[in-house]
Structure formats: C-alpha cells, structure tokens
C-alpha atoms as a PDB file:
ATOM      1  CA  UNK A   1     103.150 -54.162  83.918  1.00  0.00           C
ATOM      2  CA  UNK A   2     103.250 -54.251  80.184  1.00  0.00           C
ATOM      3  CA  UNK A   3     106.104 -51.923  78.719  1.00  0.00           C
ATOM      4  CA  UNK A   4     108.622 -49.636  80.019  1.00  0.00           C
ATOM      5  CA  UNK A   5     107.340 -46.794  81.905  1.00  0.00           C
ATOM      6  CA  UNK A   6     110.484 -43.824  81.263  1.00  0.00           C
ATOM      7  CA  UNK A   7     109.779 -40.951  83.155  1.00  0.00           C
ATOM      8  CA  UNK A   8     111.434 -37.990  84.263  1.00  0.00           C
ATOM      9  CA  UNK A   9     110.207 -35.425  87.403  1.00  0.00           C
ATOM     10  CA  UNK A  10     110.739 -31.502  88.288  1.00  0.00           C
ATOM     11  CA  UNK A  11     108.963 -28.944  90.023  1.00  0.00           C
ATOM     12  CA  UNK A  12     106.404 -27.088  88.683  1.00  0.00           C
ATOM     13  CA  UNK A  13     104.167 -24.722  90.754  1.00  0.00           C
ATOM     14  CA  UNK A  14     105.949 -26.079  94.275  1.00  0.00           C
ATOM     15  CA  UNK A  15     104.647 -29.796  93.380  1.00  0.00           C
ATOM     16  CA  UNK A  16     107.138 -32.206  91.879  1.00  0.00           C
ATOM     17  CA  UNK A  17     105.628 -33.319  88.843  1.00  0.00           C
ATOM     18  CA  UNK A  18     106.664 -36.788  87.045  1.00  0.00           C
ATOM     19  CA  UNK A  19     106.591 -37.273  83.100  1.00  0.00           C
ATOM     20  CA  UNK A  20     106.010 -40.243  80.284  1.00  0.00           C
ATOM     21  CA  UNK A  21     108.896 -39.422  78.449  1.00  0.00           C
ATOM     22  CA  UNK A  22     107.275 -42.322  75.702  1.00  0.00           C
ATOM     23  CA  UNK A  23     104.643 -39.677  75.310  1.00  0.00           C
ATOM     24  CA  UNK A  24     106.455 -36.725  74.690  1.00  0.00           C
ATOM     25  CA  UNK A  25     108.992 -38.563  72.456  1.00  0.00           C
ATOM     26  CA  UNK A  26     107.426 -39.467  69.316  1.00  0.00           C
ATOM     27  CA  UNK A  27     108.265 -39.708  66.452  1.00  0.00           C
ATOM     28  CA  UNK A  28     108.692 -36.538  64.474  1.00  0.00           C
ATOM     29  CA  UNK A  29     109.887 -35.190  68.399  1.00  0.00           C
ATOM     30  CA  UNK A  30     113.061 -38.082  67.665  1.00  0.00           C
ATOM     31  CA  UNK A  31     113.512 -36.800  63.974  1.00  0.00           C
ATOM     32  CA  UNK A  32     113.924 -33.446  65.532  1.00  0.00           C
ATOM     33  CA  UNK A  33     116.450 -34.677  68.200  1.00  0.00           C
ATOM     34  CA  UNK A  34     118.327 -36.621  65.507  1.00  0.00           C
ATOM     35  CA  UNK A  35     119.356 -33.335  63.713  1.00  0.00           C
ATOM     36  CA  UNK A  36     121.388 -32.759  66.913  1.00  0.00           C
ATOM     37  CA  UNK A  37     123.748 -36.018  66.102  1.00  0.00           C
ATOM     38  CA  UNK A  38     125.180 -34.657  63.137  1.00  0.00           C
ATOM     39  CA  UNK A  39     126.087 -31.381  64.202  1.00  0.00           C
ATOM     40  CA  UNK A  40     129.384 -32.194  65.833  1.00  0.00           C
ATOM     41  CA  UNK A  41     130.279 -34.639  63.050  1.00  0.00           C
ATOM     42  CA  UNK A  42     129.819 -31.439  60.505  1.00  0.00           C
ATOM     43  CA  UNK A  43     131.587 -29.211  62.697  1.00  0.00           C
ATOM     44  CA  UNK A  44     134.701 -31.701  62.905  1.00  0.00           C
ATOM     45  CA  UNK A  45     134.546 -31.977  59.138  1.00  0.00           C
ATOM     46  CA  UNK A  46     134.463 -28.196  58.428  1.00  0.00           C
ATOM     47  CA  UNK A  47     137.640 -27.603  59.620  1.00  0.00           C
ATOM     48  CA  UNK A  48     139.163 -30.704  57.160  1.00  0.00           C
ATOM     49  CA  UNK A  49     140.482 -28.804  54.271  1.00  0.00           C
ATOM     50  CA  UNK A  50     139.778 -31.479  51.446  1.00  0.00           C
ATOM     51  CA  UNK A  51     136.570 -31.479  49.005  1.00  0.00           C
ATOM     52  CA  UNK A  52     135.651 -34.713  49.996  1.00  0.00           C
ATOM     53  CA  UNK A  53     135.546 -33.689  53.293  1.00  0.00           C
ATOM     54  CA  UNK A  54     132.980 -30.516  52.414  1.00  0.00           C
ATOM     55  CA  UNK A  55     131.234 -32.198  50.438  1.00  0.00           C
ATOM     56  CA  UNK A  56     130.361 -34.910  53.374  1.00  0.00           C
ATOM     57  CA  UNK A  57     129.423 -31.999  55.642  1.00  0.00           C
ATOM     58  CA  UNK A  58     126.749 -30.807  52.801  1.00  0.00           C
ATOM     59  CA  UNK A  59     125.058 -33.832  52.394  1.00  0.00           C
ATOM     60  CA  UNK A  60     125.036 -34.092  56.406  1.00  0.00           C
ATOM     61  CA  UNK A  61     123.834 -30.021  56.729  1.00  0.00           C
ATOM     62  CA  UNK A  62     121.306 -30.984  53.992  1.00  0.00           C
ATOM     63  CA  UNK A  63     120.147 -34.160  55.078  1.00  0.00           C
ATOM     64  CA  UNK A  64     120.005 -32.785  58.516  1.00  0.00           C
ATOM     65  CA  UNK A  65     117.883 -29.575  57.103  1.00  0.00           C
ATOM     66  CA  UNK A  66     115.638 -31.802  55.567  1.00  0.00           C
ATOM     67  CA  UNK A  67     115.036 -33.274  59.007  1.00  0.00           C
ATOM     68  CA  UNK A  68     113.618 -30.122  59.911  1.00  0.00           C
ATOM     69  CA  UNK A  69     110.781 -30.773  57.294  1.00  0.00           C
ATOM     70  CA  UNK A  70     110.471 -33.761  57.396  1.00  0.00           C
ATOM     71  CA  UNK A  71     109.693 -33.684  61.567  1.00  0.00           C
ATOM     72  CA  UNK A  72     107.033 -31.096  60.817  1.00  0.00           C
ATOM     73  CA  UNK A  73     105.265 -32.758  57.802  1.00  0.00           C
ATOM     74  CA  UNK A  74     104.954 -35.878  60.156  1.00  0.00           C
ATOM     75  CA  UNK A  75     104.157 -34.169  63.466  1.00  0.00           C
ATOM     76  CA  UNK A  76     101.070 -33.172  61.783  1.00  0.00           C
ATOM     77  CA  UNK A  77     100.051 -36.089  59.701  1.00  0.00           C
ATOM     78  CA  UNK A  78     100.355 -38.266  62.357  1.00  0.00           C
ATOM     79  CA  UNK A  79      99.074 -35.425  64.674  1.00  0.00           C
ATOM     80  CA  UNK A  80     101.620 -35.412  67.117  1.00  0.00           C
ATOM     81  CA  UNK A  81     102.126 -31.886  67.491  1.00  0.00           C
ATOM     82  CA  UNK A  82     103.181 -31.010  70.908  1.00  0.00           C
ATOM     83  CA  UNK A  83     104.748 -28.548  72.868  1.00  0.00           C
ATOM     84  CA  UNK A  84     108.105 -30.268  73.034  1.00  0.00           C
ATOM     85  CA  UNK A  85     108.365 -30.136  69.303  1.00  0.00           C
ATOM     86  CA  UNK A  86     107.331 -26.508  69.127  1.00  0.00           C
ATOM     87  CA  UNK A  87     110.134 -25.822  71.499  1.00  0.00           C
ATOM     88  CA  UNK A  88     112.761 -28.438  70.272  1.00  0.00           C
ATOM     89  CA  UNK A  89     112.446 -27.750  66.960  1.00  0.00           C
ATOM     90  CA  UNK A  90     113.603 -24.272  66.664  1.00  0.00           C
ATOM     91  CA  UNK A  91     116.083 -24.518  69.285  1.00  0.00           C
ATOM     92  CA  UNK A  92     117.664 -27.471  67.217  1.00  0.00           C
ATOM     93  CA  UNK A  93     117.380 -24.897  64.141  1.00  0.00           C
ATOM     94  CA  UNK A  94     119.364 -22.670  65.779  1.00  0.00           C
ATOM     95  CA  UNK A  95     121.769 -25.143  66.670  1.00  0.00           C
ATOM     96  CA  UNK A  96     122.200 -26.504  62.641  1.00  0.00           C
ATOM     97  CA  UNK A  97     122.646 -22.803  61.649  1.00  0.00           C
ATOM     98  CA  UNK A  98     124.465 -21.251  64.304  1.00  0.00           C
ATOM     99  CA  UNK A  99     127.340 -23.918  64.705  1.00  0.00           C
ATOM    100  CA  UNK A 100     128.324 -24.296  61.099  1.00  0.00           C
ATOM    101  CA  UNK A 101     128.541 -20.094  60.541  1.00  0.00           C
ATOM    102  CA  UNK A 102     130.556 -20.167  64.138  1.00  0.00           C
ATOM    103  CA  UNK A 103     133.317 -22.163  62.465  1.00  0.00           C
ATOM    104  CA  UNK A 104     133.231 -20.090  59.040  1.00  0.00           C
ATOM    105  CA  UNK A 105     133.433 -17.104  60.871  1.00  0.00           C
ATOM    106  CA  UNK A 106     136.862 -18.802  62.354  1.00  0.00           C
ATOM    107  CA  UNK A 107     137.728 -20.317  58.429  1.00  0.00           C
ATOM    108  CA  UNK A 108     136.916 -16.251  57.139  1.00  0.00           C
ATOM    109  CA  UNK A 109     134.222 -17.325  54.839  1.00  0.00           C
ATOM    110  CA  UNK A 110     131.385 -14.745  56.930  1.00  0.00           C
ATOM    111  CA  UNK A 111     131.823 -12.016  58.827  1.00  0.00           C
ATOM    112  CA  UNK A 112     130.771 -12.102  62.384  1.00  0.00           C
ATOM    113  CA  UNK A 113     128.787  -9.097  62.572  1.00  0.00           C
ATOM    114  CA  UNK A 114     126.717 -10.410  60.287  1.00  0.00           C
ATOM    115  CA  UNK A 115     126.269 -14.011  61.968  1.00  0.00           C
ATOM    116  CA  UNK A 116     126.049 -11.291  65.243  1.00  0.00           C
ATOM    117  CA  UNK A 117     123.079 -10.023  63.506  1.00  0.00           C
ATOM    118  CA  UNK A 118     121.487 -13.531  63.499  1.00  0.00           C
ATOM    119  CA  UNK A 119     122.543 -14.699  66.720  1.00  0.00           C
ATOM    120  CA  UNK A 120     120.669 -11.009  68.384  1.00  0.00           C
ATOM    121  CA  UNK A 121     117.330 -11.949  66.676  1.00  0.00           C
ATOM    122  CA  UNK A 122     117.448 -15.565  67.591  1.00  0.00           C
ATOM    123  CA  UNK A 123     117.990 -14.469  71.453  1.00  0.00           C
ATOM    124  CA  UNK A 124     115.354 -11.824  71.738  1.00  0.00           C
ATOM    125  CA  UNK A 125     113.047 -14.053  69.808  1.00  0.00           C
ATOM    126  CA  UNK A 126     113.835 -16.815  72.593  1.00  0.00           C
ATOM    127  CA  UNK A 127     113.889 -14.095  75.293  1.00  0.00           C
ATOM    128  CA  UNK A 128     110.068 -12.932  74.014  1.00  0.00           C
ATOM    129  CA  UNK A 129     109.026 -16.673  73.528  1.00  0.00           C
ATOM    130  CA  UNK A 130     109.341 -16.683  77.294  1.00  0.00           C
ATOM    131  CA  UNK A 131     106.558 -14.360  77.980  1.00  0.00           C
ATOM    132  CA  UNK A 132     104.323 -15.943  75.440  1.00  0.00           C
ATOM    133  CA  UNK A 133     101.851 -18.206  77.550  1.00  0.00           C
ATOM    134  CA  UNK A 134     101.407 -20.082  73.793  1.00  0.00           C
ATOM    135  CA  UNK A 135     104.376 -21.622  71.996  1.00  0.00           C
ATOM    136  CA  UNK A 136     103.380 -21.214  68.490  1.00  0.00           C
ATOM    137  CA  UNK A 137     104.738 -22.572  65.632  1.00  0.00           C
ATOM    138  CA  UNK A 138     107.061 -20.807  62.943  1.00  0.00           C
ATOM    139  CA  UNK A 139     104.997 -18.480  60.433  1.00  0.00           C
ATOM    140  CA  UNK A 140     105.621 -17.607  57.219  1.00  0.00           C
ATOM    141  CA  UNK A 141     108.892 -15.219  58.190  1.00  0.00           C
ATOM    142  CA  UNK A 142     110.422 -17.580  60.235  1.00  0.00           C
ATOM    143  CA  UNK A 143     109.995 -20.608  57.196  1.00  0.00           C
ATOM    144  CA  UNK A 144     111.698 -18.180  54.619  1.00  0.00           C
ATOM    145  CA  UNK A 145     114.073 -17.238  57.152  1.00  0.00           C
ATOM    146  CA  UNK A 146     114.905 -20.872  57.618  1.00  0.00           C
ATOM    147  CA  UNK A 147     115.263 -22.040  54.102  1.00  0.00           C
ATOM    148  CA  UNK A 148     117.454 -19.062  53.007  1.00  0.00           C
ATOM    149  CA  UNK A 149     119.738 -20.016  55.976  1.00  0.00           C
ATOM    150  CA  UNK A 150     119.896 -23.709  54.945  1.00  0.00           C
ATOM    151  CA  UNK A 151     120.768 -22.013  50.941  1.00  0.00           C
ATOM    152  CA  UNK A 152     123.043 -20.184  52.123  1.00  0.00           C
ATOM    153  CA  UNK A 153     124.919 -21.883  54.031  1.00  0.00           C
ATOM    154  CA  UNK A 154     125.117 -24.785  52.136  1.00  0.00           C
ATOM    155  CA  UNK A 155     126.432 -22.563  49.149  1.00  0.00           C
ATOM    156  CA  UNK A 156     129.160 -21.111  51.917  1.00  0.00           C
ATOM    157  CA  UNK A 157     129.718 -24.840  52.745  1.00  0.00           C
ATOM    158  CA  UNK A 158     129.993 -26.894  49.370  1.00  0.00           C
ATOM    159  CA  UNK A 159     133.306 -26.801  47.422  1.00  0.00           C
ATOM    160  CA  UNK A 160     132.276 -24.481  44.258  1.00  0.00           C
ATOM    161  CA  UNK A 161     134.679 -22.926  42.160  1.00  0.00           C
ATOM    162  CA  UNK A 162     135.725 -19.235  42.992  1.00  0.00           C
ATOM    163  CA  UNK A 163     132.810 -17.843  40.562  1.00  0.00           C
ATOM    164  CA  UNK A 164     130.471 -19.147  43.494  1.00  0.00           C
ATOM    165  CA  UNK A 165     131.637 -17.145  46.297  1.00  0.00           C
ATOM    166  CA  UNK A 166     130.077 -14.195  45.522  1.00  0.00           C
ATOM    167  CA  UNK A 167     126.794 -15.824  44.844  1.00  0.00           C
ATOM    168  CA  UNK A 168     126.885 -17.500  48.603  1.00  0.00           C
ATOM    169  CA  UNK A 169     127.896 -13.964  50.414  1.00  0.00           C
ATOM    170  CA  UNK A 170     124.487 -12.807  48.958  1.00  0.00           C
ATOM    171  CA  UNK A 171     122.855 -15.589  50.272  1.00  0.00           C
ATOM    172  CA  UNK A 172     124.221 -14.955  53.512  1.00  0.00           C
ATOM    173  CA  UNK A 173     122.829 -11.280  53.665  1.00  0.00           C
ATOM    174  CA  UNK A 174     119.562 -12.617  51.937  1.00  0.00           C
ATOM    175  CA  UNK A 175     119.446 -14.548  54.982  1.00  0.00           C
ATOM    176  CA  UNK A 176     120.434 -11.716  57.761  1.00  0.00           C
ATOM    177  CA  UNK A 177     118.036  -9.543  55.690  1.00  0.00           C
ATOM    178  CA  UNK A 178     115.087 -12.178  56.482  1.00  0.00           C
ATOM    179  CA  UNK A 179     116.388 -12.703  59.836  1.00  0.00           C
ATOM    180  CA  UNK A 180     115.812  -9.704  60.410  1.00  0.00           C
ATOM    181  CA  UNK A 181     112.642  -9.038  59.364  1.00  0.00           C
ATOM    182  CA  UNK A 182     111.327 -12.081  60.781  1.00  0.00           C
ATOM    183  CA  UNK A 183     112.609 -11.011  63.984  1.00  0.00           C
ATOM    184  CA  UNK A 184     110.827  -7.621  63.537  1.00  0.00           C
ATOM    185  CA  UNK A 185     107.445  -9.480  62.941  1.00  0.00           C
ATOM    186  CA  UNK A 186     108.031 -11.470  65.762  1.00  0.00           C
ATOM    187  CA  UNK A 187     108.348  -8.609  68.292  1.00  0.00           C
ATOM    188  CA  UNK A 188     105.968  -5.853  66.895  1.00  0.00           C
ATOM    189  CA  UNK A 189     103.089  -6.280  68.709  1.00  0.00           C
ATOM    190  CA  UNK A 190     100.068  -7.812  66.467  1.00  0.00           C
ATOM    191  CA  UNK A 191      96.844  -5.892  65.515  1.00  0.00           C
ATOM    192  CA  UNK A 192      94.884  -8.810  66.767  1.00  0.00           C
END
C-alpha cells in the first residue's frame, strides 16, 4: 500500500461510515484549522499588561484574520471547496472573535451586552444552519460583518493612545450593528 490511509468512522443513517481524513484535510481546510493555534496564545497575552505584549496579540489576531482569507482565496483556486471548510471556517471565526471580546469584557474594554448581542446571532445562525440541507458559504453580510469584527477588535486590542478609544467603541457597535443585520438576512426567509 502506497501512503498512509488516516481515517476516521461514525454512524450515519444506522451504518457506520469510515472517512479519508487526507481528503477532507487539504490545504486551505489546514489554514483554517491553524487559526485555532493561536487563539489560546492571544488569550494568554491579553491579560499581560505591557505594550509589547498587545502588540504581539495584534499581529497574532491579524495574522490569524488574514488566515481566514487567505483559506478561502485558496479553497477556490485550487478548488478545494468542501463541506468541512464551509463548516470549519465560520465556526473557527467565531472562535477568533468571540474569545478575544470574552477577555475584554473581563479587562472592561466592551460591554457584554453588546458582545451578548453577537454571541445571540452567531447561535441562531448556527441553530438555523442546522436545518439547512446546503451549507453555504458566507454572503456579502456575513464578509462585512467579519471584517468590521477583525477592525474592531484589533483597534480594542492594539496599544493606542487614549484619543483611540473612542474610535474602537464605534467600531465595536459598527460591528454589533452588522452583526445584526447579517443575522437578520440570514433568518428572513428569501424571496427565491
């Protein structure tokens, strides 16, 4: 036999069903579960009160957001797309946004009704997705939703002056605005 042949089984339908994980992991699917790997290194460093120590947990937020492109751009230039990614990917999101505004919530930078706000949509968009008998990707809602998150919180993150605080607190309701009505897209049933 040529290779190694990973695989993984369940049940699906009563019959136990086996899986090529080497299939469903490819590449932009790996990019995807990298972005997992820094979360709990920014989450230590968030609560390390030095600039040097917010400004490493930017560039890890950002270069971890820029995974989230990056993952995409190659899932369909290499045309890997698959149903893995669709679901990975935007539970991984949640994950890089939800974990960072957990621990400002505790540091007072946000305040947890609004982060509330986010965390509702993101549940009864999952809770919906389960229904769906298509995952589909993120439209154009759910991008802008996504990169006003990533400003946002990397403005809440990075150690600016106090002129900047202001500035990232209407970011943050930019974001729970577009949250929002992303989530509302999401749920209102389509004329189609």
């Amino acid at each position: 036999m040529g290779g190694a042949f990973i695989s993984a089984c369940g049940i699906r339908g009563g019959r136990i069903v086996f899986l090529n994980l080497e299939l469903l992991m490819t590449l932009p699917n790996w990019i995807t579960f990298s972005r997992l790997l820094g979360i709990p290194f920014l989450l230590y460093g968030l609560y390390n009160p030095t600039n040097q120590a917010k400004w490493i947990c930017l560039a890890i937020f950002l270069v971890a957001a820029l995974t989230d492109w990056l993952d995409g751009y190659l899932a369909r230039k290499l045309n890997q797309i698959s149903d893995l990614g669709k679901f990975l990917d935007p539970l991984v999101d949640k994950f890089l946004v939800l974990a960072p505004l957990m621990v400002l919530i505790e540091l007072g930078k946000v305040p947890a009704w609004g982060v509330f706000l986010l965390l509702a949509r993101e549940l009864a968009i999952a809770g919906w997705r389960v229904n769906q008998t298509q995952i589909t990707g993120a439209n154009i809602w759910g991008k802008l939703k996504t990169i006003s998150q990533i400003v946002a919180i990397a403005l809440l993150i990075a150690p600016l002056s106090q002129e900047w605080q202001i500035p990232a607190l209407i970011a943050f309701w930019v974001s729970v605005i577009l949250t929002l009505i992303s989530g509302g897209i999401y749920l209102l049933p389509s004329s189609e």
